[in-house]
N, C-alpha and C. Protein backbone atom coordinates (compact mmCIF):
# COMPACT_ATOMS: atom_id res chain seq x y z
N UNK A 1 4.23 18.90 -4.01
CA UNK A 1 4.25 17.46 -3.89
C UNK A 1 4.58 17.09 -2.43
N UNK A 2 3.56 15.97 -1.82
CA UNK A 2 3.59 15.91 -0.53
C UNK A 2 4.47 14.40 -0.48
N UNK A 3 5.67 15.13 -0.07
CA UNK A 3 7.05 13.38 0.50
C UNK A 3 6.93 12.50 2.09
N UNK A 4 6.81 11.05 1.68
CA UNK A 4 6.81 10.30 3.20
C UNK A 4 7.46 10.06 3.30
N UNK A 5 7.86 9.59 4.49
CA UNK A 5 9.26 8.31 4.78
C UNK A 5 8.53 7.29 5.41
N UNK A 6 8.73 5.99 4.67
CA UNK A 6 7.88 4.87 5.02
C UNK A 6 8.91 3.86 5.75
N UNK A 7 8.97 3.36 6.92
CA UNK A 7 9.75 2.71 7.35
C UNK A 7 9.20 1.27 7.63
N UNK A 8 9.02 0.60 6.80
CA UNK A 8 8.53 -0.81 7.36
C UNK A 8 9.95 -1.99 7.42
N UNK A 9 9.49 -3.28 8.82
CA UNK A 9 10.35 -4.02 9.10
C UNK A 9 11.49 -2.77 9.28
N UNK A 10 13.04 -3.28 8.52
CA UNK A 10 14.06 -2.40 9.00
C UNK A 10 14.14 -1.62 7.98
N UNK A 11 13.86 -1.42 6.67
CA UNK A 11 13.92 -0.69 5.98
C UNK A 11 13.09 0.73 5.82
N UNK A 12 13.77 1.76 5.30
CA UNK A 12 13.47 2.89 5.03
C UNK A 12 13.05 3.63 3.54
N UNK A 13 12.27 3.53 2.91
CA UNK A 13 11.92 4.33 1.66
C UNK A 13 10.81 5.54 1.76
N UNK A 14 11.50 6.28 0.51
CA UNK A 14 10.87 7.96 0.42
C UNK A 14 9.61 7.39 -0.51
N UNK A 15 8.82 8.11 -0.30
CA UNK A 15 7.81 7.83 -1.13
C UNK A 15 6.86 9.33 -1.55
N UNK A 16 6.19 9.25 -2.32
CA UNK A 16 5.14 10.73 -2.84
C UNK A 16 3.98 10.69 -2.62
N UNK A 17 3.05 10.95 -2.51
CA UNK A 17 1.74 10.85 -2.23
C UNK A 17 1.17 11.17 -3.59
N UNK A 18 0.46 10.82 -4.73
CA UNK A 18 0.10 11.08 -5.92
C UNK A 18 -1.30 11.82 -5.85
N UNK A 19 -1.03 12.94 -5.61
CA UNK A 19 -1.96 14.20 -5.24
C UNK A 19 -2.76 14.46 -6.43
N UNK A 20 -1.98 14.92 -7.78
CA UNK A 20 -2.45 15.14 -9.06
C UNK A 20 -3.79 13.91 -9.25
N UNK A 21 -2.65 12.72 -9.14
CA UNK A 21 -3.60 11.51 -9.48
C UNK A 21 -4.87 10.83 -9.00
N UNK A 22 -4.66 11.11 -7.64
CA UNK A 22 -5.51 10.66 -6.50
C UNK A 22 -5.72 11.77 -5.58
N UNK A 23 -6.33 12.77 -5.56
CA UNK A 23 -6.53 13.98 -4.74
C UNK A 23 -7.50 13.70 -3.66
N UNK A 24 -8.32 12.83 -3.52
CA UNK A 24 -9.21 12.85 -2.53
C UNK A 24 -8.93 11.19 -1.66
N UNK A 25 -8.04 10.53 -2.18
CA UNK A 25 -7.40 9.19 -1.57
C UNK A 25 -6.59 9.81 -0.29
N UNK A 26 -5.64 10.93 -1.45
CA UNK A 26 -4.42 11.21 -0.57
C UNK A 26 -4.82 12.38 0.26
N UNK A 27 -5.90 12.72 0.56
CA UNK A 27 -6.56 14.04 1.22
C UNK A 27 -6.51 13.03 2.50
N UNK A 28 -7.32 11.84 1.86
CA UNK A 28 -8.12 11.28 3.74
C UNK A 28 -7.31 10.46 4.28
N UNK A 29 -6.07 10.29 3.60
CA UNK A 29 -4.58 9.47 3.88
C UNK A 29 -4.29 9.97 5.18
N UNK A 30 -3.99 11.59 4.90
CA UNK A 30 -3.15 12.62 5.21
C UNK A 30 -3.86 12.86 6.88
N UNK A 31 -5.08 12.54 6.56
CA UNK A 31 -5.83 13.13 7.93
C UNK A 31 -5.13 11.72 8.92
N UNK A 32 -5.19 10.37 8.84
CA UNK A 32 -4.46 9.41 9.71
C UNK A 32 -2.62 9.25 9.79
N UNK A 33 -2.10 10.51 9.23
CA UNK A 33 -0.54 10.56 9.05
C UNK A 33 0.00 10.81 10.82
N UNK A 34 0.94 10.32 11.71
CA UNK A 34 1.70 9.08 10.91
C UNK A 34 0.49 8.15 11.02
N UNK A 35 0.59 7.43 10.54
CA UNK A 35 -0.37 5.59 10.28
C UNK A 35 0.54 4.65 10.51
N UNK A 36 0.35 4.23 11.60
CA UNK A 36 1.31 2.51 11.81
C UNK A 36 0.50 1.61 11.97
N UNK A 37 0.98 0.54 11.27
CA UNK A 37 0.34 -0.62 11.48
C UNK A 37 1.46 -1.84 11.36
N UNK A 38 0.90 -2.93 10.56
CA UNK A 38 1.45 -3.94 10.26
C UNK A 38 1.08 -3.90 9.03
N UNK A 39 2.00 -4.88 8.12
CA UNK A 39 2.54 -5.54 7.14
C UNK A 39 2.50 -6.99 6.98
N UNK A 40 1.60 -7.97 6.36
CA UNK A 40 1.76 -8.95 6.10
C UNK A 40 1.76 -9.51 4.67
N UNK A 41 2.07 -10.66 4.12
CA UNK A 41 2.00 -10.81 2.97
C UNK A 41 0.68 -11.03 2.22
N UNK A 42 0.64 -10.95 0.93
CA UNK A 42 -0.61 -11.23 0.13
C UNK A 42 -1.18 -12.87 -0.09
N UNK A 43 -2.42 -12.54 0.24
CA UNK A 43 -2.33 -14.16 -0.06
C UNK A 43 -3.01 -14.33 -1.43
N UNK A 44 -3.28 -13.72 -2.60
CA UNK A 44 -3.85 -14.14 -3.57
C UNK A 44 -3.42 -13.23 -5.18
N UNK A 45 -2.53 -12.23 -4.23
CA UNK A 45 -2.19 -11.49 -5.53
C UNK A 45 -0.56 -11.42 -6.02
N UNK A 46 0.03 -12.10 -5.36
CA UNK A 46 1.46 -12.16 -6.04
C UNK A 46 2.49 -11.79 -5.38
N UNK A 47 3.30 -10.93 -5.71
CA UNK A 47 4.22 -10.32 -4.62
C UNK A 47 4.00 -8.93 -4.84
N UNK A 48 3.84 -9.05 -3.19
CA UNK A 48 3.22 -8.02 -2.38
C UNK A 48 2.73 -7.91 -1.06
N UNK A 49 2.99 -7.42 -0.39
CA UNK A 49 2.31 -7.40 1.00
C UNK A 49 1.38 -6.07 1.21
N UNK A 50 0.61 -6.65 2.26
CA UNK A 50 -0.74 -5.63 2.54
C UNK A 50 -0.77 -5.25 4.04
N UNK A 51 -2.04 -4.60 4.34
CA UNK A 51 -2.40 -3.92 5.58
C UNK A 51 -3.96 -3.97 5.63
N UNK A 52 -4.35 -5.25 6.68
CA UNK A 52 -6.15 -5.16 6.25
C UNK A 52 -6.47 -4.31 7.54
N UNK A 53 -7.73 -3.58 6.72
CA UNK A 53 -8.07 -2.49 7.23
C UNK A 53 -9.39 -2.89 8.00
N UNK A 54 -10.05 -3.78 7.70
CA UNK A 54 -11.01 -4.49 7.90
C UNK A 54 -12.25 -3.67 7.41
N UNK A 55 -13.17 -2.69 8.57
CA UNK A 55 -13.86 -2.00 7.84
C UNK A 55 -14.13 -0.54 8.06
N UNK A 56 -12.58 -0.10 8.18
CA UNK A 56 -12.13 1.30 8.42
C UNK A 56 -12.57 2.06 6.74
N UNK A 57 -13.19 3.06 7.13
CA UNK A 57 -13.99 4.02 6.02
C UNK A 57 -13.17 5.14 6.14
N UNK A 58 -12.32 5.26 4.41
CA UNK A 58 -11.48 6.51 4.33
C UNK A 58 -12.49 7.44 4.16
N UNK A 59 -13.51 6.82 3.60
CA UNK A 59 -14.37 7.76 2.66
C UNK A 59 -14.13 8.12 1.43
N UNK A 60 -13.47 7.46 0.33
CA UNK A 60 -13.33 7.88 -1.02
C UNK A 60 -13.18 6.31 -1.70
N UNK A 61 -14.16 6.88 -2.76
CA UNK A 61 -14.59 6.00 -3.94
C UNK A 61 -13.36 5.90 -5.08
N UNK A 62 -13.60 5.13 -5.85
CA UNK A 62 -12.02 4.99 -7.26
C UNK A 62 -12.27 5.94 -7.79
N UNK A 63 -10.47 6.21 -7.36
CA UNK A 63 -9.93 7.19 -8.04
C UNK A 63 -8.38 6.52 -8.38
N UNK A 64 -7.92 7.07 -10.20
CA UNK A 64 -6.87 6.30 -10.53
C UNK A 64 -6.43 4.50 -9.63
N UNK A 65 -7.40 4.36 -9.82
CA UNK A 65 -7.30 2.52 -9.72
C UNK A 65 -7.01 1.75 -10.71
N UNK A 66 -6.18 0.61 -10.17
CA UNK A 66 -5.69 -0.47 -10.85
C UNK A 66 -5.69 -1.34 -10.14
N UNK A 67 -5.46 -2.88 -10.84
CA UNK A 67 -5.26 -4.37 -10.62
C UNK A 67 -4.22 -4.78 -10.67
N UNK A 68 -3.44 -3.69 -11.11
CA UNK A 68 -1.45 -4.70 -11.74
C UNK A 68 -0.49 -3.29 -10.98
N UNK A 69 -0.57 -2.66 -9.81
CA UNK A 69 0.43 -2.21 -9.71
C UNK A 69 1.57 -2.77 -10.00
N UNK A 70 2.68 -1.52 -10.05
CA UNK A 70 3.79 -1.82 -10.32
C UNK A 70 4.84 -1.77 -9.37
N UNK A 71 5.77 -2.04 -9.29
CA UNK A 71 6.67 -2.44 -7.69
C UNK A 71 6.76 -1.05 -7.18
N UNK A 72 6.72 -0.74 -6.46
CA UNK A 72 6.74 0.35 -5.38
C UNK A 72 5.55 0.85 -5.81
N UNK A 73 4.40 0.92 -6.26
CA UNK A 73 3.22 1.66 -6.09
C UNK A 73 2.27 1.02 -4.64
N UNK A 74 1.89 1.77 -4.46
CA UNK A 74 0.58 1.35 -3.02
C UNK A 74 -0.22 1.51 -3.30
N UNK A 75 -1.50 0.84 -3.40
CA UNK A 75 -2.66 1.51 -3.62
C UNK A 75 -3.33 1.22 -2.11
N UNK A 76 -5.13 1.67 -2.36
CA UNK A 76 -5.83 1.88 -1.37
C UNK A 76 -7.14 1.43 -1.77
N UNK A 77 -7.46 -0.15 -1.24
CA UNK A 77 -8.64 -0.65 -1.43
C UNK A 77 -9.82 0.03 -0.59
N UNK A 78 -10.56 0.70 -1.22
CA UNK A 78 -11.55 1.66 -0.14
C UNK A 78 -12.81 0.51 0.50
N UNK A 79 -12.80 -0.45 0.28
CA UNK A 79 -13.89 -1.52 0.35
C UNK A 79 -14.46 -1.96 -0.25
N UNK A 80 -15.62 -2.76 -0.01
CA UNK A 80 -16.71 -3.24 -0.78
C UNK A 80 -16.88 -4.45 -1.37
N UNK A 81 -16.49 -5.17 -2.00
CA UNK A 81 -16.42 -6.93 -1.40
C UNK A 81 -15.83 -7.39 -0.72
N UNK A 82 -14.50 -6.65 -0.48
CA UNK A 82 -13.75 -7.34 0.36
C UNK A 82 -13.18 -6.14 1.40
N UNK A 83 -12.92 -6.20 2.14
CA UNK A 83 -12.07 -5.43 3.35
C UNK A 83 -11.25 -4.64 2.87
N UNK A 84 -10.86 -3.25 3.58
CA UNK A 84 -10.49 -2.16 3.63
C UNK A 84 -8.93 -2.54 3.81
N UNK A 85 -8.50 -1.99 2.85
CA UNK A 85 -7.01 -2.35 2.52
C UNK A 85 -5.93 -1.37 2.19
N UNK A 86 -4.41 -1.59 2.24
CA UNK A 86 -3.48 -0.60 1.73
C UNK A 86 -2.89 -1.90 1.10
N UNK A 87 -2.12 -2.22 0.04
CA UNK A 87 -1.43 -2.95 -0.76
C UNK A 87 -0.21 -2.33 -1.59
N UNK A 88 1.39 -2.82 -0.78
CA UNK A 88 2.42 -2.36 -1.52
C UNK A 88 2.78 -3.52 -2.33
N UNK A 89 3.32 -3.67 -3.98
CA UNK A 89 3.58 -4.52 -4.68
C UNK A 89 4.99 -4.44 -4.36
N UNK A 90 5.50 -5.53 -4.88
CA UNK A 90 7.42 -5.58 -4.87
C UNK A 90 7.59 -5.78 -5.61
N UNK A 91 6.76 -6.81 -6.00
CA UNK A 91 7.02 -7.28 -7.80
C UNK A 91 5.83 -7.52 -8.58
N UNK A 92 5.37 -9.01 -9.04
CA UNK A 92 4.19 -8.91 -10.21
C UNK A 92 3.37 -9.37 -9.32
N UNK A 93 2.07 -8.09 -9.60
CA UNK A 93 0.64 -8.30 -8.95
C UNK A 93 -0.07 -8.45 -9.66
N UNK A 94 -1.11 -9.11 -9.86
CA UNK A 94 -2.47 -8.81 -10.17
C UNK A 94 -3.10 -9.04 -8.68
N UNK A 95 -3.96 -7.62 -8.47
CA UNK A 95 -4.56 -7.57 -6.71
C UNK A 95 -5.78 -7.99 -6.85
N UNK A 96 -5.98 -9.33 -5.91
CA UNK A 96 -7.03 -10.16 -5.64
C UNK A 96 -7.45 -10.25 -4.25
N UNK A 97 -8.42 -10.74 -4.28
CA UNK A 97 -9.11 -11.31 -2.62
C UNK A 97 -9.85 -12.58 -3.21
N UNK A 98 -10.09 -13.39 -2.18
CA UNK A 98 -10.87 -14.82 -2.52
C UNK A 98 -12.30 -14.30 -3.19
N UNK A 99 -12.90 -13.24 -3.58
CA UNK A 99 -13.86 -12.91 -4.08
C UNK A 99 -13.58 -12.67 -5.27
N UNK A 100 -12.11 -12.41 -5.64
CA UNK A 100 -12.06 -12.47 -7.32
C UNK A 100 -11.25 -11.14 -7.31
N UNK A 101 -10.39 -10.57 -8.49
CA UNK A 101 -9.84 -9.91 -9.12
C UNK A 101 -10.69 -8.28 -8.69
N UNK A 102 -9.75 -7.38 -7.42
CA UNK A 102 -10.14 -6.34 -7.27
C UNK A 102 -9.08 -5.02 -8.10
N UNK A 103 -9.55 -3.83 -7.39
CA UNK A 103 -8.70 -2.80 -8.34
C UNK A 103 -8.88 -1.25 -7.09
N UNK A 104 -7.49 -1.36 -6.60
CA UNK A 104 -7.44 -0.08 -5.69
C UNK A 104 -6.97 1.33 -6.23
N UNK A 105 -6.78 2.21 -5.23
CA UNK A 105 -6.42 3.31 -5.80
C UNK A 105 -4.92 3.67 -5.67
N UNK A 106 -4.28 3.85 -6.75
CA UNK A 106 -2.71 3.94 -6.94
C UNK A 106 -2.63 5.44 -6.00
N UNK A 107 -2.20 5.93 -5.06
CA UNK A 107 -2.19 6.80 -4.22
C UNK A 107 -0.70 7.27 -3.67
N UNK A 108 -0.12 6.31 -3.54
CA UNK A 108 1.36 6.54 -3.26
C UNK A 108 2.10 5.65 -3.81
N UNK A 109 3.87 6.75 -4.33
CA UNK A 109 4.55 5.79 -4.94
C UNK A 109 6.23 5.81 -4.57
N UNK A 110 6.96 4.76 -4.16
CA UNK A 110 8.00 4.71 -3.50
C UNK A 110 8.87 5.66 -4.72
N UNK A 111 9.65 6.69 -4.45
CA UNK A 111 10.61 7.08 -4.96
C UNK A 111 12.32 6.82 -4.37
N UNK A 112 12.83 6.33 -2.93
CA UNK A 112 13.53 6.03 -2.70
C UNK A 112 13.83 4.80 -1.64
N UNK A 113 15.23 3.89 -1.89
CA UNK A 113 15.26 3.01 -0.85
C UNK A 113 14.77 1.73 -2.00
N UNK A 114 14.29 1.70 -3.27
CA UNK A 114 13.80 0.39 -4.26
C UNK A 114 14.87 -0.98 -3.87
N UNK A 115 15.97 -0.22 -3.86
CA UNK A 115 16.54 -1.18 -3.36
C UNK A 115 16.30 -2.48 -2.93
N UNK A 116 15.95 -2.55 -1.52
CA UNK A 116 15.27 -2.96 -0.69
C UNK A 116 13.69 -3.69 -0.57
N UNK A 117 13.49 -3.29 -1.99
CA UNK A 117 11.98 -3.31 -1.63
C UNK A 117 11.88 -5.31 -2.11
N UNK A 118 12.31 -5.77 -2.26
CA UNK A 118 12.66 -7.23 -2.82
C UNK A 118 12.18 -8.00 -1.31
N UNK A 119 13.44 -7.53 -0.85
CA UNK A 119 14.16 -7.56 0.25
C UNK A 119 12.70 -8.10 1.26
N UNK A 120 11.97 -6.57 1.36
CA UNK A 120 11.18 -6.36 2.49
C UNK A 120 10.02 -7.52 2.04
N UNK A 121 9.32 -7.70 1.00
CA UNK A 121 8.90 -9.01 0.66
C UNK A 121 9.47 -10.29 1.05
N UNK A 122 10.42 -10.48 0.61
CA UNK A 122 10.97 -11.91 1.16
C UNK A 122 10.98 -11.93 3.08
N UNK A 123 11.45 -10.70 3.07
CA UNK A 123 11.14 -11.16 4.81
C UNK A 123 9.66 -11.38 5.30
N UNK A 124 8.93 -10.69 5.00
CA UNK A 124 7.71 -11.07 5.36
C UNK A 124 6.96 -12.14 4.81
N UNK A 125 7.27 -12.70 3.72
CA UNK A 125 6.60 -13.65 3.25
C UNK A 125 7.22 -14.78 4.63
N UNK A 126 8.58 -14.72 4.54
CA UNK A 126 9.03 -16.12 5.83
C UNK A 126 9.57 -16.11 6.83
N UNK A 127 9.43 -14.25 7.53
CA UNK A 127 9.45 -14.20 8.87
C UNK A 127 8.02 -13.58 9.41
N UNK A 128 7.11 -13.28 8.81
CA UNK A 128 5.80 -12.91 9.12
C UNK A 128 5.82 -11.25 9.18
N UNK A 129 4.72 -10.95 10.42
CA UNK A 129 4.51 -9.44 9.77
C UNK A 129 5.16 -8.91 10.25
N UNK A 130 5.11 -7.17 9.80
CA UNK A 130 6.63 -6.67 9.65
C UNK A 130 5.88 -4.73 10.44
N UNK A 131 6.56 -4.75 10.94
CA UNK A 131 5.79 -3.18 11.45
C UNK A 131 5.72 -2.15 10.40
N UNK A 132 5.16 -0.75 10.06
CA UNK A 132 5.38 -0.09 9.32
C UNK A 132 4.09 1.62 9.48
N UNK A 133 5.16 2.28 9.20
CA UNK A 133 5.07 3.79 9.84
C UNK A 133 5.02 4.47 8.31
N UNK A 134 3.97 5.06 8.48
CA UNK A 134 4.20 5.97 7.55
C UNK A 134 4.03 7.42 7.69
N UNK A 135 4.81 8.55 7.53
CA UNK A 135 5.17 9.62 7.76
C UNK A 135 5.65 10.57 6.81
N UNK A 136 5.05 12.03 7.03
CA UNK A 136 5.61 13.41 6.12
C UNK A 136 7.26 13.37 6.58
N UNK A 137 7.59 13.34 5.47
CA UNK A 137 9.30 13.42 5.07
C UNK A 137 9.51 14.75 5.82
């Protein structure tokens, strides 16, 4: 089992890469590790903040995808109506874009630091975006 340490804004959580589940998500993850970007909030799916990718090609089609992650899951919108995406939930999602009700790939899942993860939502929803690194533990 492959462990990150995800540090976005000031907070720190461990997270897993769901290899079993998503083997070819978390293959082409692994090739852009660390990955920094930004963090901003969702605008259509609830609580949650995202990372638009615009029209960066991981190269992998759905695998273990969903619409309702659950708080600390991430998934990985690979494209196709809408822009190339990473999406962490905090709380209740259903993951949308103005094109309607999409469904990414559940790929990584926070195992430590939940704490916080409230937290890191509320700041970004009303201090804006938030930096964030993601890295082999």
């Amino acid at each position: 089992m492959t462990k990150l340490r995800i540090t976005a804004g000031p907070y720190v959580f461990d997270a897993r890469l769901e290899e079993d589940l998503a083997p070819k998500t978390c293959a082409a993850f692994r090739i852009h590790l660390p990955f920094v970007s930004k963090v901003v909030h969702v605008r259509w799916s609830g609580e949650g903040v995202w990372i638009p990718l615009g029209d960066l090609d991981f190269g992998v089609a759905y695998e273990n995808h969903t619409s309702y992650p659950a708080p600390g899951q991430i998934l990985l919108y690979p494209g196709g109506i809408s822009e190339t995406e990473i999406l962490l939930a905090y709380g209740g999602v259903q993951f949308a874009s103005k094109m309607g009700q999409l469904a990414g790939n559940h790929f990584i899942t926070l195992t430590g630091g939940l704490e916080n993860l409230v937290a890191l939502g509320r700041m970004t929803l009303w201090q804006g975006a938030q930096d964030i690194r993601f890295e082999l533990a």
